[in-house]
N, C-alpha and C. Protein backbone atom coordinates (compact mmCIF):
# COMPACT_ATOMS: atom_id res chain seq x y z
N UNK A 1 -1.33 49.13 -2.82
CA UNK A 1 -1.95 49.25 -1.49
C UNK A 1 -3.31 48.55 -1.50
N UNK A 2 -3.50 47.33 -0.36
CA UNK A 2 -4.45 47.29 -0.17
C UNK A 2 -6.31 47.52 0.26
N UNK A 3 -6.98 47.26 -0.44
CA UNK A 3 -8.44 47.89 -0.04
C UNK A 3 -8.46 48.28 1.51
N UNK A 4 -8.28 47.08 2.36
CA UNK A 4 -8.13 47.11 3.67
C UNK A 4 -7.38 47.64 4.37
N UNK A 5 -6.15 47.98 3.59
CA UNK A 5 -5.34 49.26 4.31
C UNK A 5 -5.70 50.33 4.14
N UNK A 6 -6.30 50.97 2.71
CA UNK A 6 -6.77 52.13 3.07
C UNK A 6 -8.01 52.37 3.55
N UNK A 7 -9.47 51.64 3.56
CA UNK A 7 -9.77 51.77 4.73
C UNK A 7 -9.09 51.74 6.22
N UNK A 8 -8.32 51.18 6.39
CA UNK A 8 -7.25 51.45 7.94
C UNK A 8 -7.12 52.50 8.41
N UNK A 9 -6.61 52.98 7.01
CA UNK A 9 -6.26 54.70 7.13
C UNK A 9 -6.80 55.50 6.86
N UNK A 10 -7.84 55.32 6.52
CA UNK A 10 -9.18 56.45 5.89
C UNK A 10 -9.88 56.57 7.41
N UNK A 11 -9.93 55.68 8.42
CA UNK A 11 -10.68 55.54 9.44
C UNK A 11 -10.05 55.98 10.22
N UNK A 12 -8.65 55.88 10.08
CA UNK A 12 -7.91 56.33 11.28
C UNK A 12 -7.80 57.93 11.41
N UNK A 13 -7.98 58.35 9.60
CA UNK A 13 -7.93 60.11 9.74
C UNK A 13 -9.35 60.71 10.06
N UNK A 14 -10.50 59.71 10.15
CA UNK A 14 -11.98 60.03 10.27
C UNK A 14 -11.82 60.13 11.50
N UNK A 15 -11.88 59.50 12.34
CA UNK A 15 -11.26 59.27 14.20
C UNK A 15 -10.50 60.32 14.82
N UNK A 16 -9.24 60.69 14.08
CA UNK A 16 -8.46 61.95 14.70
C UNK A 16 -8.99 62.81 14.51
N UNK A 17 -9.26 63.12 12.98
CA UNK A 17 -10.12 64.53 13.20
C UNK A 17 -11.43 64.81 14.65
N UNK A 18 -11.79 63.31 14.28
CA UNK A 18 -13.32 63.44 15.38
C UNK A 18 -12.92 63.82 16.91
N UNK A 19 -11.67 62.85 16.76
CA UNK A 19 -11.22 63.40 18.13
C UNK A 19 -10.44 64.46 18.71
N UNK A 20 -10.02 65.48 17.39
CA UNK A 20 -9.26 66.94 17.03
C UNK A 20 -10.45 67.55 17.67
N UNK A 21 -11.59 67.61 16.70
CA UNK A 21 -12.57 68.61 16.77
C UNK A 21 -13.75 68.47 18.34
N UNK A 22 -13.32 67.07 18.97
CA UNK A 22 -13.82 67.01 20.42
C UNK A 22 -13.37 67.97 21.59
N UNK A 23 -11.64 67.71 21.08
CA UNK A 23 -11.01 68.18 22.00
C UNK A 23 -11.17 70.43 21.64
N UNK A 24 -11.27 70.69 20.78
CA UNK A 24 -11.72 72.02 20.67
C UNK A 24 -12.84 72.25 20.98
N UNK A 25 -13.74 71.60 21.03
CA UNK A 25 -14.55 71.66 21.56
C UNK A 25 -14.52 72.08 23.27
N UNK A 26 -14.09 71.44 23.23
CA UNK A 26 -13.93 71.23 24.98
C UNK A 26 -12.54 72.43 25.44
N UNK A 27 -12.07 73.26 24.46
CA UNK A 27 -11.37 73.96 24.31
C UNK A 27 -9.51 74.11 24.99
N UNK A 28 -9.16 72.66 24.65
CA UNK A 28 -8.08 71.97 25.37
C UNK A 28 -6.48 72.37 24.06
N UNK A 29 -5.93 72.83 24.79
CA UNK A 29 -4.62 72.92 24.50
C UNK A 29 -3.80 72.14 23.37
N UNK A 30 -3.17 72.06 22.54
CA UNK A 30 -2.76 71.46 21.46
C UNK A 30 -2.00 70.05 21.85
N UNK A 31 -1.37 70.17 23.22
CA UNK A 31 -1.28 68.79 23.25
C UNK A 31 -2.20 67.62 23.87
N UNK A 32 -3.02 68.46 24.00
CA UNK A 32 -4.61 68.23 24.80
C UNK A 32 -5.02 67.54 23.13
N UNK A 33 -5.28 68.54 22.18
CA UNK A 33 -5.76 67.76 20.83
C UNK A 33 -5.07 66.77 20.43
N UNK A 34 -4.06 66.68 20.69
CA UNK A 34 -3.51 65.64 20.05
C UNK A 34 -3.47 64.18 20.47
N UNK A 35 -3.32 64.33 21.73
CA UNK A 35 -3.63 62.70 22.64
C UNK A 35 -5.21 63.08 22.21
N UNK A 36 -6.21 63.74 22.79
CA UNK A 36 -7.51 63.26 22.02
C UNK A 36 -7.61 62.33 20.89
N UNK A 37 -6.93 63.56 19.92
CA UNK A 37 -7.18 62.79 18.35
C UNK A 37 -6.45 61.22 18.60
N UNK A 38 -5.72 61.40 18.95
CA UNK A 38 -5.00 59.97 19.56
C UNK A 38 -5.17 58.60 19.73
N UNK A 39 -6.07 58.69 21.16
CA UNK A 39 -6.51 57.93 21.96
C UNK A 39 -8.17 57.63 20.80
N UNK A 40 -8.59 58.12 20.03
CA UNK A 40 -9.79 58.39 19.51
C UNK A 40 -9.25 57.45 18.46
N UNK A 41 -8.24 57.86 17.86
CA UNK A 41 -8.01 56.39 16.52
C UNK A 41 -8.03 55.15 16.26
N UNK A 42 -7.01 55.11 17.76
CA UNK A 42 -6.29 53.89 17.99
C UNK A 42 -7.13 53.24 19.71
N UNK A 43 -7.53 54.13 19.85
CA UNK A 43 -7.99 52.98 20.99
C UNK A 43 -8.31 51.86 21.28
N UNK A 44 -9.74 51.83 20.13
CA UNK A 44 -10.73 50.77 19.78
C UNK A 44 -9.76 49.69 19.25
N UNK A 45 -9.17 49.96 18.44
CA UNK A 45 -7.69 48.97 17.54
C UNK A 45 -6.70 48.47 18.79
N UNK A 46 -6.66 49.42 19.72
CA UNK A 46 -5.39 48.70 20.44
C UNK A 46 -5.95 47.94 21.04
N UNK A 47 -7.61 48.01 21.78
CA UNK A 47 -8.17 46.70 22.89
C UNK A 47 -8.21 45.72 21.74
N UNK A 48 -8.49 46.11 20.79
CA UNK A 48 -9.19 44.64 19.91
C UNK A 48 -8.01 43.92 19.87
N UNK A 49 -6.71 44.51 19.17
CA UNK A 49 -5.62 43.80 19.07
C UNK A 49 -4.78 42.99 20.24
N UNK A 50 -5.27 43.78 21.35
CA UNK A 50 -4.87 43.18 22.42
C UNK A 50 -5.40 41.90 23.31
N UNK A 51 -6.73 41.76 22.74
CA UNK A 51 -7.63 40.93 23.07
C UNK A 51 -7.49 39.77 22.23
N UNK A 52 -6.90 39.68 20.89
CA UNK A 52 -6.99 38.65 20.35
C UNK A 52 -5.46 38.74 19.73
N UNK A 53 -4.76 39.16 20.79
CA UNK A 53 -3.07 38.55 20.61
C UNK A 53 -2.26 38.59 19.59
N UNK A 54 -2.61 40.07 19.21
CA UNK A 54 -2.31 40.50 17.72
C UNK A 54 -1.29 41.57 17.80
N UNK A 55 0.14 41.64 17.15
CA UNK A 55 0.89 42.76 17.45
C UNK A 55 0.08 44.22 17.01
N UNK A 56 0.27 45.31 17.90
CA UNK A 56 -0.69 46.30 17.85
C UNK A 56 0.01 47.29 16.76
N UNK A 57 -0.87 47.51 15.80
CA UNK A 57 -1.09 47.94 14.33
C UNK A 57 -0.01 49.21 14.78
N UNK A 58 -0.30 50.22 15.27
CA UNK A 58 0.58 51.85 14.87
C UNK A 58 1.58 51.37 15.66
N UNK A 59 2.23 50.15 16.89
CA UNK A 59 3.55 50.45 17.31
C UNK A 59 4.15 49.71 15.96
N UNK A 60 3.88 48.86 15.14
CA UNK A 60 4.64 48.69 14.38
C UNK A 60 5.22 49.14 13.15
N UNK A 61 3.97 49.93 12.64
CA UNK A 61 3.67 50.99 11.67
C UNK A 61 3.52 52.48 12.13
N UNK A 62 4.47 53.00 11.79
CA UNK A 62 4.59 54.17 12.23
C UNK A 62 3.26 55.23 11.86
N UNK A 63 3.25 54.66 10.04
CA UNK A 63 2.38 55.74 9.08
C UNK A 63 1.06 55.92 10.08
N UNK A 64 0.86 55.17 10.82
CA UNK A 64 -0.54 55.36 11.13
C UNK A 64 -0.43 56.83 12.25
N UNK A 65 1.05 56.46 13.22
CA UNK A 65 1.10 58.10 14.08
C UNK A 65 1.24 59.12 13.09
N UNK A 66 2.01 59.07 12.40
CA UNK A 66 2.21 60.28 11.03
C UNK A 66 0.72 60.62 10.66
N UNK A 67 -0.21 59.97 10.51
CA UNK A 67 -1.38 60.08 9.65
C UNK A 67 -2.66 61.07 11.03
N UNK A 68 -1.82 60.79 12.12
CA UNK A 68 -2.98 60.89 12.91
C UNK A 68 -2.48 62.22 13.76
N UNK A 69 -1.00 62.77 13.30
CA UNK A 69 -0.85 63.90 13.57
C UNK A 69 -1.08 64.85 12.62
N UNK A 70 -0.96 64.44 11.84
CA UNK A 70 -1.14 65.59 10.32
C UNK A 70 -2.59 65.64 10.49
N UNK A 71 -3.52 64.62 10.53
CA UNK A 71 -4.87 65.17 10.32
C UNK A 71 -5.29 65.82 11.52
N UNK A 72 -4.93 65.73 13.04
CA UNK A 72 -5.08 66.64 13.87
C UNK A 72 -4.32 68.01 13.52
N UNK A 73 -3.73 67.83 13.42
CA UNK A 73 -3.14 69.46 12.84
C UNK A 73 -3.62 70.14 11.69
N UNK A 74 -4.16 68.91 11.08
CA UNK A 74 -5.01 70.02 9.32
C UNK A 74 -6.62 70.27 10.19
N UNK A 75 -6.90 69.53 11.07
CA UNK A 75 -8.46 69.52 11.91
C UNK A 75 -8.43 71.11 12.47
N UNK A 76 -6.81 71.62 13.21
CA UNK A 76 -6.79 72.34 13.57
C UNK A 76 -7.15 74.10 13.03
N UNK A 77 -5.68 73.28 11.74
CA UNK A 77 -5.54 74.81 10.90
C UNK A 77 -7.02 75.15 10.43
N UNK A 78 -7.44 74.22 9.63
CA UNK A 78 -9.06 74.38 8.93
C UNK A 78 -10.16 74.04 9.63
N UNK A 79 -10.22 74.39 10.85
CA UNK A 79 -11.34 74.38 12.02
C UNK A 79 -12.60 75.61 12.07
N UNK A 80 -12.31 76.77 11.00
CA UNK A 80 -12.84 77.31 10.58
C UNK A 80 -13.68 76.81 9.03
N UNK A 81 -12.90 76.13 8.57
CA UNK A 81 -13.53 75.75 7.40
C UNK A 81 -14.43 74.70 7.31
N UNK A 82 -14.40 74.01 8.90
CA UNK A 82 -15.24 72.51 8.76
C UNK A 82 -16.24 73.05 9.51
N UNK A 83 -17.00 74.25 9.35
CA UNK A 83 -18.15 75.08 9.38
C UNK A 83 -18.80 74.41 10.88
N UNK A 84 -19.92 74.37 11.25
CA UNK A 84 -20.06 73.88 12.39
C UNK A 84 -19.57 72.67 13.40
N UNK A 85 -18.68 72.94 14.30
CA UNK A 85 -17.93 71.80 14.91
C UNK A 85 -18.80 70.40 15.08
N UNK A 86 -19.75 70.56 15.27
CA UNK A 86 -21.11 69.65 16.19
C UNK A 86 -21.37 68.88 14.58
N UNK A 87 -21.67 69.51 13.22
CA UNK A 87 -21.89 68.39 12.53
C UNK A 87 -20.74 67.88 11.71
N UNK A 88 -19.97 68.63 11.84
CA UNK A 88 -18.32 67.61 11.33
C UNK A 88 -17.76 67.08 12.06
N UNK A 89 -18.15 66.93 13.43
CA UNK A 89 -18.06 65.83 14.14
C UNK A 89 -18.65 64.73 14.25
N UNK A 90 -20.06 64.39 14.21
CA UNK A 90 -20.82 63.90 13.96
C UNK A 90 -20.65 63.29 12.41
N UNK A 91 -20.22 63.63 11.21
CA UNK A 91 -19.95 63.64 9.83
C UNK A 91 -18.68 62.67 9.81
N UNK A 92 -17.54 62.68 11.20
CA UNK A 92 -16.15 62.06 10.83
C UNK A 92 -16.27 60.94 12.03
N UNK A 93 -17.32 61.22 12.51
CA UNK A 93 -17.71 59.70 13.40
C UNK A 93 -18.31 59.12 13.20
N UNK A 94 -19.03 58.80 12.38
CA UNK A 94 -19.69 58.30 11.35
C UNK A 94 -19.10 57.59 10.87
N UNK A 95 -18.31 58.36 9.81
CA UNK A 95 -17.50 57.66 8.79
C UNK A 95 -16.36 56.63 9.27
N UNK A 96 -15.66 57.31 10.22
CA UNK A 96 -14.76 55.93 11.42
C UNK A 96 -15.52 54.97 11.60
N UNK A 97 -16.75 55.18 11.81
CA UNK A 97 -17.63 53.84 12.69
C UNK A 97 -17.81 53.00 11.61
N UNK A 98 -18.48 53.60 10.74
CA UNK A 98 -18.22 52.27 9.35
C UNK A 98 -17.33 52.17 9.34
N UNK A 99 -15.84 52.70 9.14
CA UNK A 99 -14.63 52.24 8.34
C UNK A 99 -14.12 51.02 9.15
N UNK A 100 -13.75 51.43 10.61
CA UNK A 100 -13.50 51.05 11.70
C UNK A 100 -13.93 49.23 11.77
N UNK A 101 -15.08 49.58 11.89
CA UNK A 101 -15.97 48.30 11.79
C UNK A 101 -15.70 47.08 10.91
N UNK A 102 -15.57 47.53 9.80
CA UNK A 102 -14.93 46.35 8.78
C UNK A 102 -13.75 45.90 9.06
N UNK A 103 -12.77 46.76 9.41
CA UNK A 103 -11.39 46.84 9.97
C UNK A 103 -11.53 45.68 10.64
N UNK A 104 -12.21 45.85 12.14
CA UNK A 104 -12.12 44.92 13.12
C UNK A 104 -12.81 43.59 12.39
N UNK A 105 -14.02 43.16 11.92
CA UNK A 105 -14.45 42.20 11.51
C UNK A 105 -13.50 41.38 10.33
N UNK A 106 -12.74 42.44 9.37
CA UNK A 106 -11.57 41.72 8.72
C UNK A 106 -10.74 40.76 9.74
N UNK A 107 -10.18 41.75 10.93
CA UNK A 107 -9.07 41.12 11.77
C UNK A 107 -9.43 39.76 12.00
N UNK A 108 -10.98 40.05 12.79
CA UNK A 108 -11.38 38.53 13.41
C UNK A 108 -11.46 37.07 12.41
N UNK A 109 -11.66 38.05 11.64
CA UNK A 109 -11.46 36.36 9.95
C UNK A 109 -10.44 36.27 9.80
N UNK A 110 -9.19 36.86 9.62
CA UNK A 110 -8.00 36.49 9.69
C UNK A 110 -7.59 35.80 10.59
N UNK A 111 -7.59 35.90 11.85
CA UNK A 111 -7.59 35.58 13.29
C UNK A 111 -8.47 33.94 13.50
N UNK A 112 -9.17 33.92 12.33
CA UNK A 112 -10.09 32.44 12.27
C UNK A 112 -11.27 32.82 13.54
N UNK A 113 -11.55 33.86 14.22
CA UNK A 113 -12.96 33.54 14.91
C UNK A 113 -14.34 33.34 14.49
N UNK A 114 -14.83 33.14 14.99
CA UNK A 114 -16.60 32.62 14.89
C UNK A 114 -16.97 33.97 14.27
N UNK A 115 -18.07 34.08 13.43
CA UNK A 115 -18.90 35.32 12.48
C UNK A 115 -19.07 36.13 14.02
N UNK A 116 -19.63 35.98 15.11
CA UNK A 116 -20.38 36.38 16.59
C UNK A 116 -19.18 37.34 16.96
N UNK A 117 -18.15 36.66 17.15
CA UNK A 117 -16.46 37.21 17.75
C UNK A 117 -16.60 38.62 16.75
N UNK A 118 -16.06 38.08 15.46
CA UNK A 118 -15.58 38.73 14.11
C UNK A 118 -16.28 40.37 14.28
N UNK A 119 -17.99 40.16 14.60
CA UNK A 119 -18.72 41.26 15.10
C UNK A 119 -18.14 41.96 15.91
N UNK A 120 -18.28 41.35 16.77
CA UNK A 120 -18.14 41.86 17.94
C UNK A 120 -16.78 43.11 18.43
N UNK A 121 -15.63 42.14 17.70
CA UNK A 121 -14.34 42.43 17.20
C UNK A 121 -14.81 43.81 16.48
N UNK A 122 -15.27 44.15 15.65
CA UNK A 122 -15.75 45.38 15.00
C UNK A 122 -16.28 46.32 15.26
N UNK A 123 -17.36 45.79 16.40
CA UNK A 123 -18.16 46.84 17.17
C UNK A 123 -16.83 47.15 17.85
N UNK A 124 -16.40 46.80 18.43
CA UNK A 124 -15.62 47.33 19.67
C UNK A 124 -14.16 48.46 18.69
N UNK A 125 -13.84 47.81 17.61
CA UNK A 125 -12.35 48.51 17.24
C UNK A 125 -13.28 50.14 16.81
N UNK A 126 -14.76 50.06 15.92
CA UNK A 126 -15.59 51.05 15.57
C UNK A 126 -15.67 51.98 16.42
N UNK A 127 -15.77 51.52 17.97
CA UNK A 127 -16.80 52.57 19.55
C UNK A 127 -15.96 52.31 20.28
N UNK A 128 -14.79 52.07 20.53
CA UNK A 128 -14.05 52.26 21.96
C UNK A 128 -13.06 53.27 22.53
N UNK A 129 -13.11 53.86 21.03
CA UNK A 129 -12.19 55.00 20.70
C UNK A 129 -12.65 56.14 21.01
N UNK A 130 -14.04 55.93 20.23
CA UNK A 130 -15.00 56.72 20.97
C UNK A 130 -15.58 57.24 22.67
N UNK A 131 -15.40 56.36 22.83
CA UNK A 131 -15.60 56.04 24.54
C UNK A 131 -14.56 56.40 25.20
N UNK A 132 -13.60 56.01 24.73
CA UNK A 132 -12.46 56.54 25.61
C UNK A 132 -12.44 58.03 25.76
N UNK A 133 -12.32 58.54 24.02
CA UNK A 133 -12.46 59.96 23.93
C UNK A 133 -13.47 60.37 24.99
N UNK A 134 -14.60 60.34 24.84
CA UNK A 134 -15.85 60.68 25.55
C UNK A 134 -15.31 60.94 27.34
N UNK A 135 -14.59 59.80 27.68
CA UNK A 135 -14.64 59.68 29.00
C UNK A 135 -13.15 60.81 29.24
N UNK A 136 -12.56 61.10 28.60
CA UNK A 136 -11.15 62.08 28.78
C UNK A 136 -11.97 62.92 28.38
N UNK A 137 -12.87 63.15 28.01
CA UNK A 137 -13.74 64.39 27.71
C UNK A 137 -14.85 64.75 29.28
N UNK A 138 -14.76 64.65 29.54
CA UNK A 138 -15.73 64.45 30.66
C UNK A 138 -17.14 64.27 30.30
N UNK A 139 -17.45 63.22 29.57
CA UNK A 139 -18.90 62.85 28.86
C UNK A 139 -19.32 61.43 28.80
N UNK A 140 -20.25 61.08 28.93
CA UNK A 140 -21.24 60.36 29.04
C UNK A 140 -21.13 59.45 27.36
N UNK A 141 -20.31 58.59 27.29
CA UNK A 141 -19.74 57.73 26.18
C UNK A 141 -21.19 57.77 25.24
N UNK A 142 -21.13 58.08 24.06
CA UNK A 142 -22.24 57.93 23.19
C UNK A 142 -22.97 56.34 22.82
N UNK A 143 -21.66 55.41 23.16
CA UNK A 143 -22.51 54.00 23.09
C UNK A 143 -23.26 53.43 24.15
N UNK A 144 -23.41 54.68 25.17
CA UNK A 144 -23.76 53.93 26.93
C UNK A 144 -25.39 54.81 26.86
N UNK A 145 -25.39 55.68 25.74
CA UNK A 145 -26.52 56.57 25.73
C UNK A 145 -27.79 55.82 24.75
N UNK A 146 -28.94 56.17 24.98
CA UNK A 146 -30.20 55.42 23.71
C UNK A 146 -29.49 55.94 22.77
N UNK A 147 -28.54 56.60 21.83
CA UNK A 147 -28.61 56.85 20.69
C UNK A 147 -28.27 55.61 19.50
N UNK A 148 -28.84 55.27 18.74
CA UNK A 148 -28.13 54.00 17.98
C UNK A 148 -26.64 53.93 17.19
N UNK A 149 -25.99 53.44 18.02
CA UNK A 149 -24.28 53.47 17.72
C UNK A 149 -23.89 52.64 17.37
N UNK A 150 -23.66 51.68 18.38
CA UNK A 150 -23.14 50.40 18.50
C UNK A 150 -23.53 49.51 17.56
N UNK A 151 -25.14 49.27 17.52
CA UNK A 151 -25.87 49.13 16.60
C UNK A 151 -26.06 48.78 15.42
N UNK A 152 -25.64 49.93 14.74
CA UNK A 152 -25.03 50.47 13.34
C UNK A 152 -24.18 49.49 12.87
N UNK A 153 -23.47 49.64 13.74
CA UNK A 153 -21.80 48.52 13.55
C UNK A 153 -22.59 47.20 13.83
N UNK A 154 -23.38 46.59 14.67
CA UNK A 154 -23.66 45.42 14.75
C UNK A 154 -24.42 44.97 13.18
N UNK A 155 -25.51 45.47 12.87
CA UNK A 155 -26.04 45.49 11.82
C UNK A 155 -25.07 45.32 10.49
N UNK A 156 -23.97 46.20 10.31
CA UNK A 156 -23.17 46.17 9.37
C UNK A 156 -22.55 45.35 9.15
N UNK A 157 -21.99 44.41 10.44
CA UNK A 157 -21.38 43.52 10.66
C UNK A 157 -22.12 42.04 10.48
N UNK A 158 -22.97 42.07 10.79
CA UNK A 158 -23.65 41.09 9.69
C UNK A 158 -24.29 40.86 8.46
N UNK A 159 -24.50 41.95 8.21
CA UNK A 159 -24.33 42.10 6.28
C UNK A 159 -22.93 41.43 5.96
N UNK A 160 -22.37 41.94 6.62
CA UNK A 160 -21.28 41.35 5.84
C UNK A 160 -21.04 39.96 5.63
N UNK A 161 -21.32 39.61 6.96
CA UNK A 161 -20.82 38.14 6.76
C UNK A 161 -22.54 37.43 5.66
N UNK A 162 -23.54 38.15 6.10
CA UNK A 162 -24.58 37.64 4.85
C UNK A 162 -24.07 37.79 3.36
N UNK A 163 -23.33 38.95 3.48
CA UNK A 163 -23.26 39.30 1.36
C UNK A 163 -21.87 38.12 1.44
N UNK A 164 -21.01 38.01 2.55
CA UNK A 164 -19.89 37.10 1.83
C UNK A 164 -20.08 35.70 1.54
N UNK A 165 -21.62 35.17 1.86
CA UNK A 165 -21.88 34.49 1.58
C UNK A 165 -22.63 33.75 0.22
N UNK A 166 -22.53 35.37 -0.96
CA UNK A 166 -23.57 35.51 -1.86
C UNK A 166 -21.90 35.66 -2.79
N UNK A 167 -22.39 35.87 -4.38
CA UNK A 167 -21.13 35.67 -5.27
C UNK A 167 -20.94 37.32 -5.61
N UNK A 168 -21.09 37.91 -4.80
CA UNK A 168 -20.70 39.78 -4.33
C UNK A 168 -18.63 39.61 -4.86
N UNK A 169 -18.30 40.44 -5.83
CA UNK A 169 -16.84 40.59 -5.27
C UNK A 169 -16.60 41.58 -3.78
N UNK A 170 -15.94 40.68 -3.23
CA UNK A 170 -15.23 40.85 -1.75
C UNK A 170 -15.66 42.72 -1.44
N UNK A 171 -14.76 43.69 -1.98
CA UNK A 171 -14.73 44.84 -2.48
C UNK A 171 -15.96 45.52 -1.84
N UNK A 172 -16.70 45.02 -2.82
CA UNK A 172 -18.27 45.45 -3.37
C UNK A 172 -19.00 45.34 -1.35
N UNK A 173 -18.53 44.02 -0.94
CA UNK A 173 -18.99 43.79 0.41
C UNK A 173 -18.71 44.51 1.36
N UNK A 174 -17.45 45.27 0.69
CA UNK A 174 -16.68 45.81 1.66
C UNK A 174 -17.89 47.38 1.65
N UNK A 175 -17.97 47.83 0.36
CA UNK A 175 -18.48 49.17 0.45
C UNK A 175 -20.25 48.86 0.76
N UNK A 176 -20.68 47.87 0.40
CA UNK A 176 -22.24 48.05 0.43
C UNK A 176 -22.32 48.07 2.62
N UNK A 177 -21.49 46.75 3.21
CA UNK A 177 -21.79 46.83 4.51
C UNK A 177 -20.78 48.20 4.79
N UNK A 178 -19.96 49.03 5.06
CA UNK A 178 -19.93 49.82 5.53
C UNK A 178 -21.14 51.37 5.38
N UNK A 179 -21.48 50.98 3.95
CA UNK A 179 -22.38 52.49 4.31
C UNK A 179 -23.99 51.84 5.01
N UNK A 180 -24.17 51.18 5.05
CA UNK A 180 -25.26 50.64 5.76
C UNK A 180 -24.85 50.90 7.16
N UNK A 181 -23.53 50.96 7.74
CA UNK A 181 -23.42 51.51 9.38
C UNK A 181 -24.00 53.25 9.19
N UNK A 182 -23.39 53.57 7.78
CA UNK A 182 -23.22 55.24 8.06
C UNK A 182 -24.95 55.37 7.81
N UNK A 183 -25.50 54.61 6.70
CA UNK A 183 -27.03 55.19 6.43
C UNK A 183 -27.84 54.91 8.17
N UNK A 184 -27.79 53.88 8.91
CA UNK A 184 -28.11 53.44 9.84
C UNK A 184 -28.07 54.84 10.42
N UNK A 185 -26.66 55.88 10.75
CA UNK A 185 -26.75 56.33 11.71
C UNK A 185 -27.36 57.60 11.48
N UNK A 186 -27.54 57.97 10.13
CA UNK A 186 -27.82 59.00 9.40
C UNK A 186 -29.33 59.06 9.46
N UNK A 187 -29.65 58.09 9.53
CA UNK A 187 -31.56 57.64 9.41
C UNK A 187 -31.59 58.13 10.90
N UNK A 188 -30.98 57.45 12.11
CA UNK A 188 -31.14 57.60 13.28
C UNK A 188 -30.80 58.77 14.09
N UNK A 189 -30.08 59.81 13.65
CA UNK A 189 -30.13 61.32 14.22
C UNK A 189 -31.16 62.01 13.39
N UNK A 190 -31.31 61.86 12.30
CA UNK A 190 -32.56 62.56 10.69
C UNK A 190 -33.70 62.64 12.17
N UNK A 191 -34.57 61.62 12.13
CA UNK A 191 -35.68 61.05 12.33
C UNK A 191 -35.44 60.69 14.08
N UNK A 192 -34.61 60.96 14.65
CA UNK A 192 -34.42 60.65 15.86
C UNK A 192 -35.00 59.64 16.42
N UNK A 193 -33.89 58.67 16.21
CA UNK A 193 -35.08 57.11 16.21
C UNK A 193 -33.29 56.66 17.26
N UNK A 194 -34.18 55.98 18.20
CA UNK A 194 -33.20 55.36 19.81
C UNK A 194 -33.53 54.18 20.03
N UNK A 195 -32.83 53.45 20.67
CA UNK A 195 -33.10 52.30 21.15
C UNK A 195 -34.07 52.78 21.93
N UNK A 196 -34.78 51.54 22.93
CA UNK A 196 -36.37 51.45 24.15
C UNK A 196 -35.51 51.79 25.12
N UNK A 197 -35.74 52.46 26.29
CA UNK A 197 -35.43 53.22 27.45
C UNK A 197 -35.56 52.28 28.63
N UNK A 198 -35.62 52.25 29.18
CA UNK A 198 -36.27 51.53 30.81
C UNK A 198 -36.59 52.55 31.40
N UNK A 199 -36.40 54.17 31.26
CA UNK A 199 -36.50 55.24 31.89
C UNK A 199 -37.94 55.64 31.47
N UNK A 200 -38.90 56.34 32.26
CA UNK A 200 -40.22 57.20 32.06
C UNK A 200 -39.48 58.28 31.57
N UNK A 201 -40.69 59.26 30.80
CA UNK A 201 -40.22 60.56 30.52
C UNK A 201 -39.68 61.08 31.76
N UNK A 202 -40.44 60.98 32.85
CA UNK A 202 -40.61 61.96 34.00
C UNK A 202 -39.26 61.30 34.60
N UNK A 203 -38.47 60.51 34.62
CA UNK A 203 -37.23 60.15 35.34
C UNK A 203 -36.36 60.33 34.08
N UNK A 204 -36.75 60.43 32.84
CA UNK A 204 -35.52 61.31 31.83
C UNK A 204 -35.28 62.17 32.23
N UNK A 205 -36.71 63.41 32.49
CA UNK A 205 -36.68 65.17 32.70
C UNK A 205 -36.07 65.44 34.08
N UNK A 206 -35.76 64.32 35.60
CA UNK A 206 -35.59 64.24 36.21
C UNK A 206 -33.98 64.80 36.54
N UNK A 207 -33.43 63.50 35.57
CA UNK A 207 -31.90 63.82 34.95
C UNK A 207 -31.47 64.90 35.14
């Protein structure tokens, strides 16, 4: 098995859970969790793939629905054990957003696009899943908010293409730019550090 497949699938069970433990959140019905966890895996993967004319990864591969029901259903059973919902959510969206991210920036090099695309391609397979979730959630998409998201993944995404330019084994590129999305986001809830606003306090508190 390839490096890049199991990141595939390491991201894809980081995502369902995130999107298991959204949907309990929001205290929705089991088949309510499950399109969550769902739509939360594969979303970001199905626009990207669809955008750059690529047969779409889980209709052809099943393992990936198998992978993304079992971990909504283990999200479920042990929903007591992943101790506060709010930071093991936060903890498995994270970890998607790096995984995710490389994912998509792999595709776009395969695919032959420009380093800019390849990004971009990453940000989007990383946060759209997200977004979607968010918006079947009735919420305010976390990449549309100051929090630094998107970001993360942009940043990561050009490490990468910087270290693949250095005599790094491939691998090594793979793990140094993904935790640089997760330290990114980890620094940025710690220390509560946001993108610049256009908003005054007084038209934040307004809100």
């Amino acid at each position: 098995m390839s490096l890049f497949l199991i990141i595939d699938i390491l991201g894809t069970i980081a995502f369902a859970v995130s999107g298991a433990l959204t949907a309990m959140k929001k205290r929705m019905d089991m088949f309510g969790i499950l399109i969550i966890a769902f739509v939360t895996a594969v979303g970001g993967g199905t626009l990207r793939d669809v955008l750059i004319d690529f047969p779409i990864t889980w209709m052809r591969n099943l393992t990936y629905v198998y992978v993304i029901v079992i971990a909504a259903v283990l999200a479920i059973i042990f929903r007591k054990k992943l101790g506060y919902v709010r930071r093991s959510l936060f903890l498995f969206d994270t970890i998607g957003l790096a995984l995710y991210t490389i994912v998509g920036v792999e595709k776009g090099i395969a695919a032959d696009f420009p380093p800019l695309i390849c990004i971009a391609l990453g940000t989007m397979s990383a946060c759209f899943g997200g977004v979607i979730r968010d918006i079947l959630c009735n919420e305010i998409p976390v990449i549309f908010r100051k929090n630094i998201y998107a970001t993360a993944c942009i940043l990561g995404g050009i490490l990468y293409f910087v270290l693949l330019k250095t005599t790094l084994d491939p691998d090594i590129v793979v793990i140094i730019s993904g935790s640089l999305v997760i330290v990114i986001r980890l620094l940025a809830v710690t220390f509560d550090l946001s993108l610049p606003t256009i908003y005054s306090k007084k038209e934040q508190l307004e809100k």
